[in-house]
Protein backbone atom coordinates (compact mmCIF):
# COMPACT_ATOMS: atom_id res chain seq x y z
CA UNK A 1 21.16 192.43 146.93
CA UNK A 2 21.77 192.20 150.80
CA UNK A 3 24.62 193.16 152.64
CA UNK A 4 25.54 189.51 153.10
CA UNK A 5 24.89 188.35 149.88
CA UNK A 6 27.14 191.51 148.33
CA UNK A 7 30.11 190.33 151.17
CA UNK A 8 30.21 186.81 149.50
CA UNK A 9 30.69 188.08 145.92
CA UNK A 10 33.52 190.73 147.19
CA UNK A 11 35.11 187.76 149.16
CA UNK A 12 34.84 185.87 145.89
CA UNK A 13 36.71 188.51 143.79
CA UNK A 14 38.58 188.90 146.31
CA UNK A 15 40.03 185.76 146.50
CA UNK A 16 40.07 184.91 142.73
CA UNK A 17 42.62 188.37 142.93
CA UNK A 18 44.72 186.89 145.61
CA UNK A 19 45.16 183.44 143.39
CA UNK A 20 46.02 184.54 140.49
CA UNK A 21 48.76 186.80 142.18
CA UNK A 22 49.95 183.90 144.13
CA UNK A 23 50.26 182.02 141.26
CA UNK A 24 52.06 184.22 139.41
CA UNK A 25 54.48 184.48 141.77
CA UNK A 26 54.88 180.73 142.02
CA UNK A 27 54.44 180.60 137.56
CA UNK A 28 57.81 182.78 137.29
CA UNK A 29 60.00 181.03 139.69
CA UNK A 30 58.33 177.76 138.43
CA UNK A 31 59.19 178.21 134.60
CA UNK A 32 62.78 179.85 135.50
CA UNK A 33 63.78 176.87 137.60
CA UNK A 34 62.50 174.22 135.29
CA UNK A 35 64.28 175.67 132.29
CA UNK A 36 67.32 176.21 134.56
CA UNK A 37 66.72 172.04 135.47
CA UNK A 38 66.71 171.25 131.88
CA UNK A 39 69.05 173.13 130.58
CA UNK A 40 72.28 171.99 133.77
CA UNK A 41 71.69 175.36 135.67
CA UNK A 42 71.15 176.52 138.81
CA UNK A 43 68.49 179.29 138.24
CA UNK A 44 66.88 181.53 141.18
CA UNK A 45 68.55 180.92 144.13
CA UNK A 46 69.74 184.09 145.68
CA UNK A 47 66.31 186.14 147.16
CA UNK A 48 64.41 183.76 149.55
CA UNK A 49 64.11 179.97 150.34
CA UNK A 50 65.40 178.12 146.79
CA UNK A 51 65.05 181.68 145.23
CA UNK A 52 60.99 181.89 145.92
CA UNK A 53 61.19 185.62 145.93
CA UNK A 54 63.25 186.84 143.25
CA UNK A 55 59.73 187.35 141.09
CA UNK A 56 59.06 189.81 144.46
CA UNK A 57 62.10 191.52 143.76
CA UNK A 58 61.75 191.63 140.01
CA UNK A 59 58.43 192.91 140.70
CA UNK A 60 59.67 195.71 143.01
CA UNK A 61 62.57 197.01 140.67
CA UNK A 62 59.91 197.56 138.24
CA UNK A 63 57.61 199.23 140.26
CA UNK A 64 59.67 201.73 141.25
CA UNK A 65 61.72 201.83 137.63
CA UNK A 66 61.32 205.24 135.77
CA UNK A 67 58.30 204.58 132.62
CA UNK A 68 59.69 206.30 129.41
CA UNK A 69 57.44 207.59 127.38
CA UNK A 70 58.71 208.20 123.39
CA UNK A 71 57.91 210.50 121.77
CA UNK A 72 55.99 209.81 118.35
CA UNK A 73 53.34 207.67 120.53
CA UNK A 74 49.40 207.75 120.61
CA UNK A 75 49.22 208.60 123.93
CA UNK A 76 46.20 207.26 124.99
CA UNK A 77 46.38 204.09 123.62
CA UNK A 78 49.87 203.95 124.76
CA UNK A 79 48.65 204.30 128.41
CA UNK A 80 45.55 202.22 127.61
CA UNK A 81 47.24 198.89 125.97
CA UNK A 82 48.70 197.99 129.72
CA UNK A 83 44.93 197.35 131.41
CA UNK A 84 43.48 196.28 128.40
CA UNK A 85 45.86 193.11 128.82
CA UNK A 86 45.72 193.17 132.74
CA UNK A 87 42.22 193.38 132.84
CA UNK A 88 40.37 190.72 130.17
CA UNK A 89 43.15 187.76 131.74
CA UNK A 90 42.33 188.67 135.01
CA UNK A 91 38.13 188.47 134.17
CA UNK A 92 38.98 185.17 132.54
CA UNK A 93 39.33 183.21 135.87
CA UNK A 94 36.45 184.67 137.46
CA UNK A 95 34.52 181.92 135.64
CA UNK A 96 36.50 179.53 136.45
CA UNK A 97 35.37 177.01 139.50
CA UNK A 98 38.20 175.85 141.51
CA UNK A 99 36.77 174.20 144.64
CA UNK A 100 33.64 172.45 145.83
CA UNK A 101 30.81 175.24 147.28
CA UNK A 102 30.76 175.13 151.43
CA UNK A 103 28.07 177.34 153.16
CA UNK A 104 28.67 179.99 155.89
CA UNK A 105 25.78 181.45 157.80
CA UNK A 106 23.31 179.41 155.96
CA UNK A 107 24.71 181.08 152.82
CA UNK A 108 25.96 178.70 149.77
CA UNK A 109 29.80 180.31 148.76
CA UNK A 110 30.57 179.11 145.63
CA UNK A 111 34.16 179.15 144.94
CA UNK A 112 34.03 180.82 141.91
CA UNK A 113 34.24 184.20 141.12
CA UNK A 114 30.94 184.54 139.26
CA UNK A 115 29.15 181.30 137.85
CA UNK A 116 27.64 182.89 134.42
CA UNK A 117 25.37 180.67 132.38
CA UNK A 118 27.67 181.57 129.09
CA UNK A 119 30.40 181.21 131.06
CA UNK A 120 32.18 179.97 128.24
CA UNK A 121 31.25 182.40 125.90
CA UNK A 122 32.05 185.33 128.02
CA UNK A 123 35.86 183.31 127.76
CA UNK A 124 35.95 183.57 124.58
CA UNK A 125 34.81 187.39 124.43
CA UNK A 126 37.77 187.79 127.15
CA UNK A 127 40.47 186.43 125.31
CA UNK A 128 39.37 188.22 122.23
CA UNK A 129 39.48 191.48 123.92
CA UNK A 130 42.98 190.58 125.67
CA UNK A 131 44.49 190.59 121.43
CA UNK A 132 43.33 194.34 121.23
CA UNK A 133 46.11 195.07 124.08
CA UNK A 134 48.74 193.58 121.91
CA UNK A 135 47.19 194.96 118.70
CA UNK A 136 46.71 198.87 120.30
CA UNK A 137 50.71 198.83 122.26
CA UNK A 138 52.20 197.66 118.94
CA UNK A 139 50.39 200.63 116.86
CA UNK A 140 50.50 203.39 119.24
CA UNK A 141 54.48 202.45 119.98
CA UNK A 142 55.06 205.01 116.69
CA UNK A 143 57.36 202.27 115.85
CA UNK A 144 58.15 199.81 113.27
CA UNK A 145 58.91 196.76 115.31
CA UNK A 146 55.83 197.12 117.81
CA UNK A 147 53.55 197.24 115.03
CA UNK A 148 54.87 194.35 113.15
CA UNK A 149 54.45 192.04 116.42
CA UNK A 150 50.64 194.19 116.91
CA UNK A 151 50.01 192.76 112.95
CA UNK A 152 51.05 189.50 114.01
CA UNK A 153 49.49 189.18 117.10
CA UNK A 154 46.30 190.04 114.99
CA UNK A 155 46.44 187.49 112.24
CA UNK A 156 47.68 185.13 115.12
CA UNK A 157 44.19 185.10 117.34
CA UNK A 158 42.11 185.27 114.63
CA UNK A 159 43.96 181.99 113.50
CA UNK A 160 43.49 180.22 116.97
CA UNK A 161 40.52 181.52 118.49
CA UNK A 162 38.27 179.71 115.75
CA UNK A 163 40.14 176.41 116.37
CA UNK A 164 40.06 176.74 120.35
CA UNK A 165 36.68 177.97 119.86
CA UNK A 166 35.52 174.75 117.95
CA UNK A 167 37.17 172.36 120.27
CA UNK A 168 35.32 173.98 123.14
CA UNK A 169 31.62 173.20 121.20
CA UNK A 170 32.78 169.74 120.81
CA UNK A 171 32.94 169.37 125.02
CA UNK A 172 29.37 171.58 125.11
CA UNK A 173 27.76 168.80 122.66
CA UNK A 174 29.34 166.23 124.78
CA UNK A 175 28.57 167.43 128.12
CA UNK A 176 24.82 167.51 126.45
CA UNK A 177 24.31 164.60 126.80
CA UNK A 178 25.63 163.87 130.36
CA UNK A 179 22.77 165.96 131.91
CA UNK A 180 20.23 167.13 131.38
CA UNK A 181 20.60 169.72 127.89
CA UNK A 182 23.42 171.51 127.21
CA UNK A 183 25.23 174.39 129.04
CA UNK A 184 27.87 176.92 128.93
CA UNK A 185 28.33 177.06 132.61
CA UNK A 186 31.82 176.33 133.60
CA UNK A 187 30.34 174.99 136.95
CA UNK A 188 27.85 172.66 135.96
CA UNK A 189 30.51 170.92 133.12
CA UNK A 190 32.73 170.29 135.88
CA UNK A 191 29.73 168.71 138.07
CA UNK A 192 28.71 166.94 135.15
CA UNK A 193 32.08 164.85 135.10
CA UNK A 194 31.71 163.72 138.51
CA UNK A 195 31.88 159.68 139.19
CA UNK A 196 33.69 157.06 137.36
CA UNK A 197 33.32 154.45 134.45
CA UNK A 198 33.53 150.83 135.48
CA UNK A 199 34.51 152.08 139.20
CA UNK A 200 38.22 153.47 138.51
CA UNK A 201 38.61 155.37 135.34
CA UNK A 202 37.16 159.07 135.86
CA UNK A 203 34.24 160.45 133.60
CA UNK A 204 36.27 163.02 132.66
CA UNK A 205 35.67 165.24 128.85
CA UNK A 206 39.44 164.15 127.97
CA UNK A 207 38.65 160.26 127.34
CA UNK A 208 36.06 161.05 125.02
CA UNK A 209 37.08 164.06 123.37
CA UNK A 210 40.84 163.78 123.50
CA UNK A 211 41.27 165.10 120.21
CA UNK A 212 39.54 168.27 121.29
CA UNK A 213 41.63 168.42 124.17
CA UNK A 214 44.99 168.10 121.99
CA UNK A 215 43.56 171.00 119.68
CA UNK A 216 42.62 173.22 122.63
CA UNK A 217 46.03 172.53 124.12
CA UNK A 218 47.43 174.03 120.92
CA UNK A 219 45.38 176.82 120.53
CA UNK A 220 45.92 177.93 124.15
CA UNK A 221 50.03 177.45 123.73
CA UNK A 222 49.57 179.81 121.02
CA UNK A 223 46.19 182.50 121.94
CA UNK A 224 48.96 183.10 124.82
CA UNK A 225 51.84 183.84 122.79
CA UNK A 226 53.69 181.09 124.18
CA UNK A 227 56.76 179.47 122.49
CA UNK A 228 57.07 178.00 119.81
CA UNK A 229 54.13 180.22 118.95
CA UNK A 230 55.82 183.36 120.69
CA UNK A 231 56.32 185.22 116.93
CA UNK A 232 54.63 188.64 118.36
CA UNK A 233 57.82 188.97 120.58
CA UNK A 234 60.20 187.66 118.36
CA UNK A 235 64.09 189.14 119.77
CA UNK A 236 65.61 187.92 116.96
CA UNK A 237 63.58 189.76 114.34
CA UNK A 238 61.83 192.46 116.81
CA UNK A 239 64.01 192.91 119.46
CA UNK A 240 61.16 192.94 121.88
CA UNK A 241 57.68 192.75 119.64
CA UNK A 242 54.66 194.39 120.60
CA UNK A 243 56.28 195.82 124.03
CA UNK A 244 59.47 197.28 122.87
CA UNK A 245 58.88 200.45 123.39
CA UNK A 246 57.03 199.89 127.46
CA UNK A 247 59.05 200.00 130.03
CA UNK A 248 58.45 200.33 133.92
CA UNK A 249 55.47 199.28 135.71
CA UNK A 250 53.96 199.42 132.07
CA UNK A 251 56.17 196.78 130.57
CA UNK A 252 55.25 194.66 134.18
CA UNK A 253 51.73 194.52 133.48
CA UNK A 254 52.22 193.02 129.92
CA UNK A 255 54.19 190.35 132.35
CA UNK A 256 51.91 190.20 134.67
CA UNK A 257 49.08 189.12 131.97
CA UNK A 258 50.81 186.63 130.22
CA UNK A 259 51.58 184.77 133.38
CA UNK A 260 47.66 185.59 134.77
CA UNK A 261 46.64 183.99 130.85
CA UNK A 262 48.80 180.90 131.13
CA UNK A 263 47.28 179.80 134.59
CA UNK A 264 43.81 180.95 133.48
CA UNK A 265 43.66 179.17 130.32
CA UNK A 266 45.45 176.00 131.64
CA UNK A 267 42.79 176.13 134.34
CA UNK A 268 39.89 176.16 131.70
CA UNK A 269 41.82 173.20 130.26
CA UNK A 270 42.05 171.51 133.14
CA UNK A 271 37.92 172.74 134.11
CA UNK A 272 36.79 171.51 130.51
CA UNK A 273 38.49 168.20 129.79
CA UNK A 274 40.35 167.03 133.55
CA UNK A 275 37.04 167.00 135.68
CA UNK A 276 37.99 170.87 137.23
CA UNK A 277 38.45 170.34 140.89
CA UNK A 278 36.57 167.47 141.30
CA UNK A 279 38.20 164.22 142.64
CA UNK A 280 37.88 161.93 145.65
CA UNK A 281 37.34 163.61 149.17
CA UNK A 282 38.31 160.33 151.20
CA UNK A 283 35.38 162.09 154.30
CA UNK A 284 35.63 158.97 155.91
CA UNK A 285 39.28 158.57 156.59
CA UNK A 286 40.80 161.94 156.55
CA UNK A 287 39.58 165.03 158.88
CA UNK A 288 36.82 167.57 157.99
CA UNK A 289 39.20 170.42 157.25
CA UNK A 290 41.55 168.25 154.60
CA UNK A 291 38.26 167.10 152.80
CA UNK A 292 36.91 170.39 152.20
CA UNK A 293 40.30 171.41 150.74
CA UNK A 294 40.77 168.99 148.97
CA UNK A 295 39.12 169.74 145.58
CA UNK A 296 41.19 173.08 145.32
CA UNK A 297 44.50 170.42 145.62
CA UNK A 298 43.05 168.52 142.65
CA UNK A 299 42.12 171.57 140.55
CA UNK A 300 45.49 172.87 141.16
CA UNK A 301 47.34 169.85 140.36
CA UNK A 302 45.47 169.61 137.06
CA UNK A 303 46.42 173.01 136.33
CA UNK A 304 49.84 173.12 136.83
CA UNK A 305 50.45 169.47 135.00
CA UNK A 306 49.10 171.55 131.84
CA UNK A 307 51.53 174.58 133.21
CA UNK A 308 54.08 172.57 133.33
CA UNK A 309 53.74 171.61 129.34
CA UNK A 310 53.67 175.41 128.80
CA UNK A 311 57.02 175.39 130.41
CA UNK A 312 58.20 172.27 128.98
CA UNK A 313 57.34 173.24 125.23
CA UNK A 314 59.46 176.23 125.78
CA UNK A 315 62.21 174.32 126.62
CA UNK A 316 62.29 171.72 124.25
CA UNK A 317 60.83 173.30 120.76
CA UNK A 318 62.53 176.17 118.81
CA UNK A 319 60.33 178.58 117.66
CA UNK A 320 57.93 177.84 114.40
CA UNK A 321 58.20 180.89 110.99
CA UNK A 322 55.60 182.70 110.62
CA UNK A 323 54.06 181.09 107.75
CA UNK A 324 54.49 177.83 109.61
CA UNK A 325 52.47 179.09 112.22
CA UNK A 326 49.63 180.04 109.92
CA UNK A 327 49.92 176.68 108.26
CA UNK A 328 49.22 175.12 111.81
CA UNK A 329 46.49 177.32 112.51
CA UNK A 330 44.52 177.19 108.79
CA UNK A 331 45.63 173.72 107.62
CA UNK A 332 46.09 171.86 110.53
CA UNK A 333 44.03 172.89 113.83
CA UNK A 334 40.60 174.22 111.73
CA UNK A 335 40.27 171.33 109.95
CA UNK A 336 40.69 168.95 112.40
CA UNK A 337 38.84 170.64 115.15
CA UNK A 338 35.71 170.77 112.04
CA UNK A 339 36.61 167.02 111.63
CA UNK A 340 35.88 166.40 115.22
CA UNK A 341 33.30 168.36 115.85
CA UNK A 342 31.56 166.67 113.08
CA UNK A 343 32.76 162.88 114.27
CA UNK A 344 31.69 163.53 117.64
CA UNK A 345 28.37 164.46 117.39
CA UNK A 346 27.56 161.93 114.93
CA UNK A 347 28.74 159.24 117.29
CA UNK A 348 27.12 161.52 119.76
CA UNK A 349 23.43 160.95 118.16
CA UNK A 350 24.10 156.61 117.03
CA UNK A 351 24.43 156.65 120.73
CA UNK A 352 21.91 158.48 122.19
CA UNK A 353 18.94 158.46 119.09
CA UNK A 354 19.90 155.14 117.44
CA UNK A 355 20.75 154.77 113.48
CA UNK A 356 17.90 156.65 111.92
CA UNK A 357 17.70 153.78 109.06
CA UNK A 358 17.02 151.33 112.70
């Protein structure tokens, strides 16, 4: 690898870092003035312009806040449980595209933070890791509430994953057969939903597979511990869940990765069935600089309509029992997302192979 080419991927890193830290900042404040909106109050408005900062200065106090470490802990899965969440969520987004390539120096940048050909798998392996931070702080808390939200948070995933899983092979059979064979690069789904139907209505995954979409919408709300799904941090039954016992800059990074997951996943949401950043450009009536930008502005505005229903479900829906939850999950999402997959790529074949009776 030369110099330059070793530059571009620490640039890339770099700046998939610097997003996801922006937009963290920006998540918080977001979801504390929308609920504030909703519910007739006034929310953050103290600590910078319309309260912008006040995730800054949350941020701050906990930096410098004292850590307390029990007693009756595992101590190195205590310590270990905060990176193991930090780390997957932040890994997550490095597959994820969110702007057209440019070149510099004759050098194609891709603005992604690596473009893997199992891109999607290596999400799935990510998020699966991410429920071993949960699992690990609840058990090595030494205490009875932590480890019922770290058995929760288990039986929760597993749930989930195999539905969100499922609905993301029903977009890999369908992007099949918009180029040419399949992939499981996050990159070349989004360039496969480039143009439009009939000149208006955009060839994005959602028109065709908007039942997968609905199902992966569900199973993201929940693989992120997101109300109504948010039973591994249940303060009515245990007082804080899985993180009770974390306090500190320790307790921050738990934060910190739920906020990093919600973007992330809404992103792959938005990468898988919205058309990722691609959109129109208008070259030939706007200048160079707001055309090249532009596809980052439609990513982000197709992420943050799905972070807004994040923030909206919260709101608006009281959180689901336990065994309701698992009645979604096994009953409910499975099935359906079977059912789909199944539909669709029977439709799938009529269409592209003909009725094999024909």
């Amino acid at each position: 690898m030369s110099l330059a080419e070793f530059g571009i991927v620490f640039l890339r890193a770099l700046m998939v870092f610097g997003l996801l830290l922006v937009a963290t900042i920006v998540n918080i404040w977001a979801e504390r003035k929308i609920l504030a909106d909703m519910q007739a109050r006034i929310g953050p408005n103290r600590a910078g312009p319309f309260g912008i900062l006040q995730t800054v200065a949350d941020g701050l106090k906990l930096f410098f806040k004292e850590s307390i470490t029990p007693r009756k802990v595992e101590l190195g899965m205590y310590m270990l449980a905060p990176f193991l969440a930090v780390i997957p969520a932040f890994l997550i987004f490095m597959m994820v595209p969110f702007g057209r390539p440019f070149t510099i120096g004759g050098n194609e940048v891709a603005l992604v933070g690596a473009d893997l050909n199992i891109g999607l798998l290596f999400v799935l392996a990510m998020s699966s890791m991410a429920v071993y931070a949960v699992v690990l702080a609840g058990w090595s808390s030494g205490s009875k509430y932590p480890l019922l939200g770290g058995v929760r948070a288990t039986a929760q995933a597993i749930s989930y994953e195999a539905a969100m899983g499922l609905a993301m092979v029903a977009v890999v059979v369908y992007s099949a057969t918009q180029g040419d064979g399949g992939t499981l690069s996050l990159v070349e789904i989004v360039e496969r939903q480039n143009g439009t139907w009939a000149g208006f209505i955009p060839r994005w995954n959602l028109f065709p597979q908007v039942a997968a979409f609905v199902i992966f919408l569900l199973a993201i709300i929940a693989e992120t511990n997101r109300a109504p799904f948010d039973l591994v941090e249940a303060e009515q039954e245990l007082v804080g869940g899985f993180h009770t016992e974390y306090s500190g800059m320790r307790f921050a990074m738990f934060f910190l990765a739920e906020y990093i997951n919600i973007f992330s996943m809404s992103a792959i949401a938005a990468t898988l069935f919205l058309g990722g950043w691609s959109g129109p450009t208008f070259e030939d009536s706007v200048p160079a600089f707001i055309s090249a930008i532009l596809p980052t502005v439609w990513f982000l505005l197709k992420t943050y309509a799905i972070v807004f229903i994040f923030f909206w479900l919260r709101a608006t829906l009281p959180r689901l029992r336990y065994d309701q939850l698992m009645t979604l999950g096994w009953k409910g999402l499975i099935p359906a997302a079977v059912v789909w997959l199944i539909v669709s790529t029977i439709s799938m074949g009529f269409r592209q192979f003909g009725a094999p009776w024909g």
